[in-house]
Protein backbone atom coordinates (compact mmCIF):
# COMPACT_ATOMS: atom_id res chain seq x y z
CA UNK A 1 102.76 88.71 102.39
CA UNK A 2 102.62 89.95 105.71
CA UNK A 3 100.26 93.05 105.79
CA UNK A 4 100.86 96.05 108.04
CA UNK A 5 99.65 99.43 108.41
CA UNK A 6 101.68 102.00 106.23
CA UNK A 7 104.08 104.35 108.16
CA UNK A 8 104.25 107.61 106.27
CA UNK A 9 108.00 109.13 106.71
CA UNK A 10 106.90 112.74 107.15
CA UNK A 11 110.68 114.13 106.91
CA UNK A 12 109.66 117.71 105.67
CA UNK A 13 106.36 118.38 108.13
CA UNK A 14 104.22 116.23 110.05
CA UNK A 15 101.19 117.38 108.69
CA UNK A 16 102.08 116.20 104.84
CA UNK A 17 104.58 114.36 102.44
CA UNK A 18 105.63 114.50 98.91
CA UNK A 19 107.21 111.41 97.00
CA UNK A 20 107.87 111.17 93.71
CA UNK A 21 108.87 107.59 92.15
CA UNK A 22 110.50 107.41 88.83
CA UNK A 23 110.90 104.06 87.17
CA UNK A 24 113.00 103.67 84.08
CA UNK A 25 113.60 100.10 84.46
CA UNK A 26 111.88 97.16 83.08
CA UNK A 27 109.87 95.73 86.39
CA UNK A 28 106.89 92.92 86.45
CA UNK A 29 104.94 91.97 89.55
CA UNK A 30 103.19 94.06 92.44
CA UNK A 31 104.60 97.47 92.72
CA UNK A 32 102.53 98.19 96.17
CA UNK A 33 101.10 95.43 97.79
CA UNK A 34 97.38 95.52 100.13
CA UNK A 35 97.64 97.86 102.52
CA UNK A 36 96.09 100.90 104.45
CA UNK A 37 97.15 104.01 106.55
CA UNK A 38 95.77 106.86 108.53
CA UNK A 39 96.58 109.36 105.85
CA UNK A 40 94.87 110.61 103.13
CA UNK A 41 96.42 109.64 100.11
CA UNK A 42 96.59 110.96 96.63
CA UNK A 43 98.10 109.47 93.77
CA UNK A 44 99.02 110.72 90.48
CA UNK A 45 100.55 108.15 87.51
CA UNK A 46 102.56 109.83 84.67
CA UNK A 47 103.37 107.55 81.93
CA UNK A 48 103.29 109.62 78.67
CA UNK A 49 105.26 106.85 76.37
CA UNK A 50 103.02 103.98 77.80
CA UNK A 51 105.53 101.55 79.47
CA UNK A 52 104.34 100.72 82.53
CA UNK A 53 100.22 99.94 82.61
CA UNK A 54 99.17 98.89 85.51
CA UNK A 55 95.90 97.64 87.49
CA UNK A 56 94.96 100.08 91.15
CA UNK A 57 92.52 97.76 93.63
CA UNK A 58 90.39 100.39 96.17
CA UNK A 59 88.84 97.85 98.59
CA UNK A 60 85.80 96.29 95.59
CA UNK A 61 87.30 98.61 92.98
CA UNK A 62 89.36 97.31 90.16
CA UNK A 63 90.87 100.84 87.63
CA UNK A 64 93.75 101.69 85.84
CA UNK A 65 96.84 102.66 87.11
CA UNK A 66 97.77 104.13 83.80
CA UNK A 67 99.06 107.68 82.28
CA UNK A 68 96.59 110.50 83.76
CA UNK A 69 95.00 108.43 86.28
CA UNK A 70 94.80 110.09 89.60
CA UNK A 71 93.48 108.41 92.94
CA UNK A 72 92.17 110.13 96.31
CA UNK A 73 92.19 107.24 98.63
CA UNK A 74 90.90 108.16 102.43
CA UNK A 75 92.09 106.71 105.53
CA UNK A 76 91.37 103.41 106.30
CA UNK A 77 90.52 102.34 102.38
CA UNK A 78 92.79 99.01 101.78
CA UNK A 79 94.57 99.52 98.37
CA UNK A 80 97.21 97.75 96.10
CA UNK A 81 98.83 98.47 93.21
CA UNK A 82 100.37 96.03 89.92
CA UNK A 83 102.36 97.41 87.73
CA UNK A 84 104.74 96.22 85.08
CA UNK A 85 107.37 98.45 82.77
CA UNK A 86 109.41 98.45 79.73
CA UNK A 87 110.68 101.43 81.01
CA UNK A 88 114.40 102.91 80.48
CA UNK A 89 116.20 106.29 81.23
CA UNK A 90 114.63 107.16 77.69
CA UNK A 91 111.61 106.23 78.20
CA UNK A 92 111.00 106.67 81.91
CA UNK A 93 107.39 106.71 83.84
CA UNK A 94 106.72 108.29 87.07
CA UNK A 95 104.31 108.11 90.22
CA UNK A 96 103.67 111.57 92.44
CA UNK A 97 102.30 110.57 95.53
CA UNK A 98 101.03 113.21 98.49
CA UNK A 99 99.82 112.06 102.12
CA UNK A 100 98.17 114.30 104.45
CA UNK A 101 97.13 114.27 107.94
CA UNK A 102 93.71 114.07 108.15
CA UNK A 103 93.64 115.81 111.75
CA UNK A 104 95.60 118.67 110.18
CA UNK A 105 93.12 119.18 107.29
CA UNK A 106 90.23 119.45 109.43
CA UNK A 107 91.95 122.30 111.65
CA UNK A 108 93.02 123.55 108.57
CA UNK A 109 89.81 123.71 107.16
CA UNK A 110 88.25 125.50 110.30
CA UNK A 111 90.52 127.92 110.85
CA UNK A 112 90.78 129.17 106.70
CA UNK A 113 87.17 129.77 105.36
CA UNK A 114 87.93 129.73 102.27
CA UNK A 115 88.93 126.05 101.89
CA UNK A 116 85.22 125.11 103.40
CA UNK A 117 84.66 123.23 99.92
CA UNK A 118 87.78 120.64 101.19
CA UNK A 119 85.26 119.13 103.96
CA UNK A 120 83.01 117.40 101.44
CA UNK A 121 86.41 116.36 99.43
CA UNK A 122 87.38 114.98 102.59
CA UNK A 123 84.12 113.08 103.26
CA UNK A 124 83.66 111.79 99.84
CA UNK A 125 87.38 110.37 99.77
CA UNK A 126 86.15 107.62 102.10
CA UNK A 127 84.70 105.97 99.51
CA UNK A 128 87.97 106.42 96.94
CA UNK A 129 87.51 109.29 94.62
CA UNK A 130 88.87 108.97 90.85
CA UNK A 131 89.87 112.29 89.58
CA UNK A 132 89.08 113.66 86.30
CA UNK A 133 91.80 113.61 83.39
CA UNK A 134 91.72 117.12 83.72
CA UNK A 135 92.20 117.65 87.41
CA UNK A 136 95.25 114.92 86.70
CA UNK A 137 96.92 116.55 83.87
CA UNK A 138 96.40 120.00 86.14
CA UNK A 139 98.18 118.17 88.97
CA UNK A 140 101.34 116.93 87.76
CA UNK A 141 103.48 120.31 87.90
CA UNK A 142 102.02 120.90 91.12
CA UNK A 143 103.59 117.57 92.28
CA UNK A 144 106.12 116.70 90.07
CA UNK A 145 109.51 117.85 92.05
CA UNK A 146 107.57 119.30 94.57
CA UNK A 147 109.22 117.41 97.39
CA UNK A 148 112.89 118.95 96.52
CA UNK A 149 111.07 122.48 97.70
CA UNK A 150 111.39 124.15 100.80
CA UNK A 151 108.54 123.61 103.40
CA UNK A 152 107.02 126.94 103.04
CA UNK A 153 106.74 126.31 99.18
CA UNK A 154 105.30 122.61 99.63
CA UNK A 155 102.71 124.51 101.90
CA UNK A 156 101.37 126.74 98.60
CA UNK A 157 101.32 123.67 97.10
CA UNK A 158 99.54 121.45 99.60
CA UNK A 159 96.48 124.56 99.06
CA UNK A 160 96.74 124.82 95.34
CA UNK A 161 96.46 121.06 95.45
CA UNK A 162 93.41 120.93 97.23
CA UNK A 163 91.71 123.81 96.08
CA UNK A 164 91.98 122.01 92.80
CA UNK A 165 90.80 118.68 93.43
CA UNK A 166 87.66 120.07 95.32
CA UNK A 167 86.76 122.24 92.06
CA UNK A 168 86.76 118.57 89.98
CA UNK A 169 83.41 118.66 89.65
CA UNK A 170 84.07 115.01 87.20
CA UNK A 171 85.55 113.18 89.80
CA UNK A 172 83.86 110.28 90.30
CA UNK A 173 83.58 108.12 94.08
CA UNK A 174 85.01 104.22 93.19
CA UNK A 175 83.99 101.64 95.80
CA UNK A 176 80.59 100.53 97.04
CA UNK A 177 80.96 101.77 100.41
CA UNK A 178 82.79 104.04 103.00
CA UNK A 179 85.84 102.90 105.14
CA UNK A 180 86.30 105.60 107.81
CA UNK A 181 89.52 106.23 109.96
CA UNK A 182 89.30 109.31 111.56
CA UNK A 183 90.12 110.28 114.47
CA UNK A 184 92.15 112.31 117.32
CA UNK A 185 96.58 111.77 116.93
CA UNK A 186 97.72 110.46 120.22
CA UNK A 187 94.74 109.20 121.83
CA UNK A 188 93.47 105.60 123.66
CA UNK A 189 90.95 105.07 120.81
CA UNK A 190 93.96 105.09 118.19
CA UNK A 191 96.02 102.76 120.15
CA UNK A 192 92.79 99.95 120.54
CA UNK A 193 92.54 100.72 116.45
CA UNK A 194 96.08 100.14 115.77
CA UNK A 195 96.19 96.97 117.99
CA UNK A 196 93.03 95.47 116.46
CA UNK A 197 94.23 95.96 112.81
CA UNK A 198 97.73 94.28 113.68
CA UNK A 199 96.04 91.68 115.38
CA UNK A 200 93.63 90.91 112.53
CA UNK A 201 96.91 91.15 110.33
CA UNK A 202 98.64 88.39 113.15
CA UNK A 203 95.46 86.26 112.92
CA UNK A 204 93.34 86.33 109.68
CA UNK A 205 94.22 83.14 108.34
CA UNK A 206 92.62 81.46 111.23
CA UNK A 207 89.51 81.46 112.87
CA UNK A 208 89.02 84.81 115.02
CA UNK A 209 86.46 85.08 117.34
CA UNK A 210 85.25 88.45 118.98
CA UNK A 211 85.92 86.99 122.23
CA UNK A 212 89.59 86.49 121.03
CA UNK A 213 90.42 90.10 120.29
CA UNK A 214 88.24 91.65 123.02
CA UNK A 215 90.74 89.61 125.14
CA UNK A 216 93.67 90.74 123.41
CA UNK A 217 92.17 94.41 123.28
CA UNK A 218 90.85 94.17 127.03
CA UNK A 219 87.73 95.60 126.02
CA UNK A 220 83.94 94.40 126.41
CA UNK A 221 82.01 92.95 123.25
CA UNK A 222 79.50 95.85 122.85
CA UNK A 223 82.56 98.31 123.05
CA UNK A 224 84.60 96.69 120.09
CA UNK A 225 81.44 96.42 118.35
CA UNK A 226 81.17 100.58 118.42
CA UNK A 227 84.86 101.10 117.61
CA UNK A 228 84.29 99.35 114.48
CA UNK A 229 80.94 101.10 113.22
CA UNK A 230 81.85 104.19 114.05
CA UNK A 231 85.51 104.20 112.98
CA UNK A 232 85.21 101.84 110.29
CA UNK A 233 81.64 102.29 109.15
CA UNK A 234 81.54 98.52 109.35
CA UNK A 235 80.89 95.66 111.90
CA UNK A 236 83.88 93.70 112.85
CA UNK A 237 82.98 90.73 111.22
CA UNK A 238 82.70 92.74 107.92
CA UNK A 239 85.77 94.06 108.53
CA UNK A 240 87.17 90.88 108.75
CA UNK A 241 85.40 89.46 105.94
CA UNK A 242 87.08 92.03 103.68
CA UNK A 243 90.08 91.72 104.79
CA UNK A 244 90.69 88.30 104.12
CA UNK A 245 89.39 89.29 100.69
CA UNK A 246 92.08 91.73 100.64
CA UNK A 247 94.81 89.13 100.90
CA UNK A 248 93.32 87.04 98.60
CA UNK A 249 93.30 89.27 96.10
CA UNK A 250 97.51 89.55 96.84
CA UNK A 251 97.74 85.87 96.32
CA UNK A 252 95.87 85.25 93.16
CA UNK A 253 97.69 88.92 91.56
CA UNK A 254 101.45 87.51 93.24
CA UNK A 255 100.63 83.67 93.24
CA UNK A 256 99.69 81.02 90.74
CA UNK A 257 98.49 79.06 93.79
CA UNK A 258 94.83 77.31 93.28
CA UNK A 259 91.70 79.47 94.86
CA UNK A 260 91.13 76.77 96.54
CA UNK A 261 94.21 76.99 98.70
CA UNK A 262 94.34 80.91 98.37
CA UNK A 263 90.50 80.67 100.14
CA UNK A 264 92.16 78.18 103.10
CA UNK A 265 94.73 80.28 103.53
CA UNK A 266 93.00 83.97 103.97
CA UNK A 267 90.94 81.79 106.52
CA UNK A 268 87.63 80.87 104.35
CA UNK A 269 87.07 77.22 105.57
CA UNK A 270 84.57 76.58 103.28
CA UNK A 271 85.36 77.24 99.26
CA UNK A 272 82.09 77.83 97.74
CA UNK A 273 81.46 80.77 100.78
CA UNK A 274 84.58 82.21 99.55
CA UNK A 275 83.78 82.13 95.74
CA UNK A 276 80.57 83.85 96.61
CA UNK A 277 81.96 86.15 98.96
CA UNK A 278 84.38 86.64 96.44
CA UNK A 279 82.05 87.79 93.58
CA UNK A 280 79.50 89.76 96.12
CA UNK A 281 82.60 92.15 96.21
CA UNK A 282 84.15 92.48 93.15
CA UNK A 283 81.85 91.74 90.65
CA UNK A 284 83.92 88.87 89.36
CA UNK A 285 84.73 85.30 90.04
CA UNK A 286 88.72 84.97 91.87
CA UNK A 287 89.49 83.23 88.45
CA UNK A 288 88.22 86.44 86.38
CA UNK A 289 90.04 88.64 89.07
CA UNK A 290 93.44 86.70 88.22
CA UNK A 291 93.33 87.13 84.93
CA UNK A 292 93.29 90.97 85.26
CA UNK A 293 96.24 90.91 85.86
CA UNK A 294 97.92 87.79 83.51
């Protein structure tokens, strides 16, 4: 249950990636556990014969990862995925999965006029966008064996992609608030970012204090205090916060273990903050949560 930051293989081009997961096998249990990355993701579940329903958490948002549902999830937005399947070469189900570099869109988007309507697609996916049926049922042949295709090809597809999700004028943004990640490849201020989210992932289950990761970051109080609210939209002790809510969230879906101990162990030392916390963000007790997912 050790969280990291997802590394995106980007084999074809560094500035996107196509995957496409086929499951025709029976599977139970997490299919993609809590996690974030510096790409923009989007996600696309094809499951026409209805074996493999599934539950998608977006930071406080709890959906369906069911047939048609499709998922723009910006950087920075924590995410998991449960999923189980009667699935079999018969009766197979499928996820169709694109990541693009965010740095790349935005050059992208300056230097071609006519994507201009991508920037607010790109802003609004900070807060998790949930496409419309139609924009999902449009998407599949676009993605669907798209990453067998040469890199020039992928490119037309990459624009037809996002020409189409910024005309889904149904889409609807998922969780409460923005997480924002963006910012310039190859550059001090990624390094510190990187660093303080592994460190957070060394050390939430105990009691962090700002002076520890300033010290581990060498940076000043004030300065870490910026990083966060301007690259996170969020102090660091909210960050923090939801984290550990994060990762308890992974134990009660992967875990029969009590809340109590699930609290203690995402480093809440007191179990009726947690509950509360707990509810504040999802709407729902842990218990409730669970049973999502039973």
């Amino acid at each position: 249950m050790r969280p990291t930051i997802e590394r995106i293989n980007k084999a074809v081009s560094p500035s996107w990636h196509f995957v496409d997961y086929l499951c025709d096998h029976a599977i139970t249990g997490t299919h993609c556990g809590w996690h974030y990355h510096s790409e923009i993701e989007l996600v696309l579940y094809h499951d026409p014969h209805k074996v493999s329903p599934g539950k998608t958490v977006l930071d406080d948002y709890v959906g369906d990862a069911t047939h048609g549902c499709a998922y723009l999830i910006g950087p920075g937005l924590p995410h998991m995925v449960t999923r189980s399947s009667t699935a079999t070469p018969e009766r197979a189900s499928s996820s169709h999965v694109l990541w693009l570099d965010q740095a790349w869109l935005q050059s992208l988007v300056i230097t071609v006029p006519e994507l201009s309507s991508v920037s607010d697609l790109l802003v609004r996916a900070h807060k998790g966008i949930k496409l419309s049926a139609a924009c999902a049922d449009a998407l599949f042949p676009l993605m669907n064996g798209t990453p067998q295709l040469k890199p020039s090809a992928q490119f037309l597809r990459v624009v037809e992609i996002l020409l189409l999700l910024s005309e889904d004028k149904m889409a609807q943004a998922v969780t409460s608030r923005p997480l924002c990640f963006y910012v310039a490849k190859e550059t001090p201020v990624i390094d510190k970012l990187e660093k303080a989210q592994q460190f957070i992932a060394d050390h939430y289950n105990t009691q962090i204090s700002v002076e520890d990761i300033c010290r581990h970051l060498h940076v000043s109080e004030s300065s870490l205090y910026r990083m966060f609210e301007k690259h996170f939209a969020e102090s660091f002790s909210d960050h923090l916060k939801n984290y550990r809510l994060g990762k308890a969230c992974e134990w009660l879906v992967r875990s029969n273990t009590s809340v109590s101990v699930v609290a203690e162990r995402v480093g809440f030392t007191n179990l009726s903050n947690f509950n509360r916390q707990f509810k504040t963000a999802k709407n729902m007790t842990p218990t409730e949560f669970r049973r999502l997912f039973r």
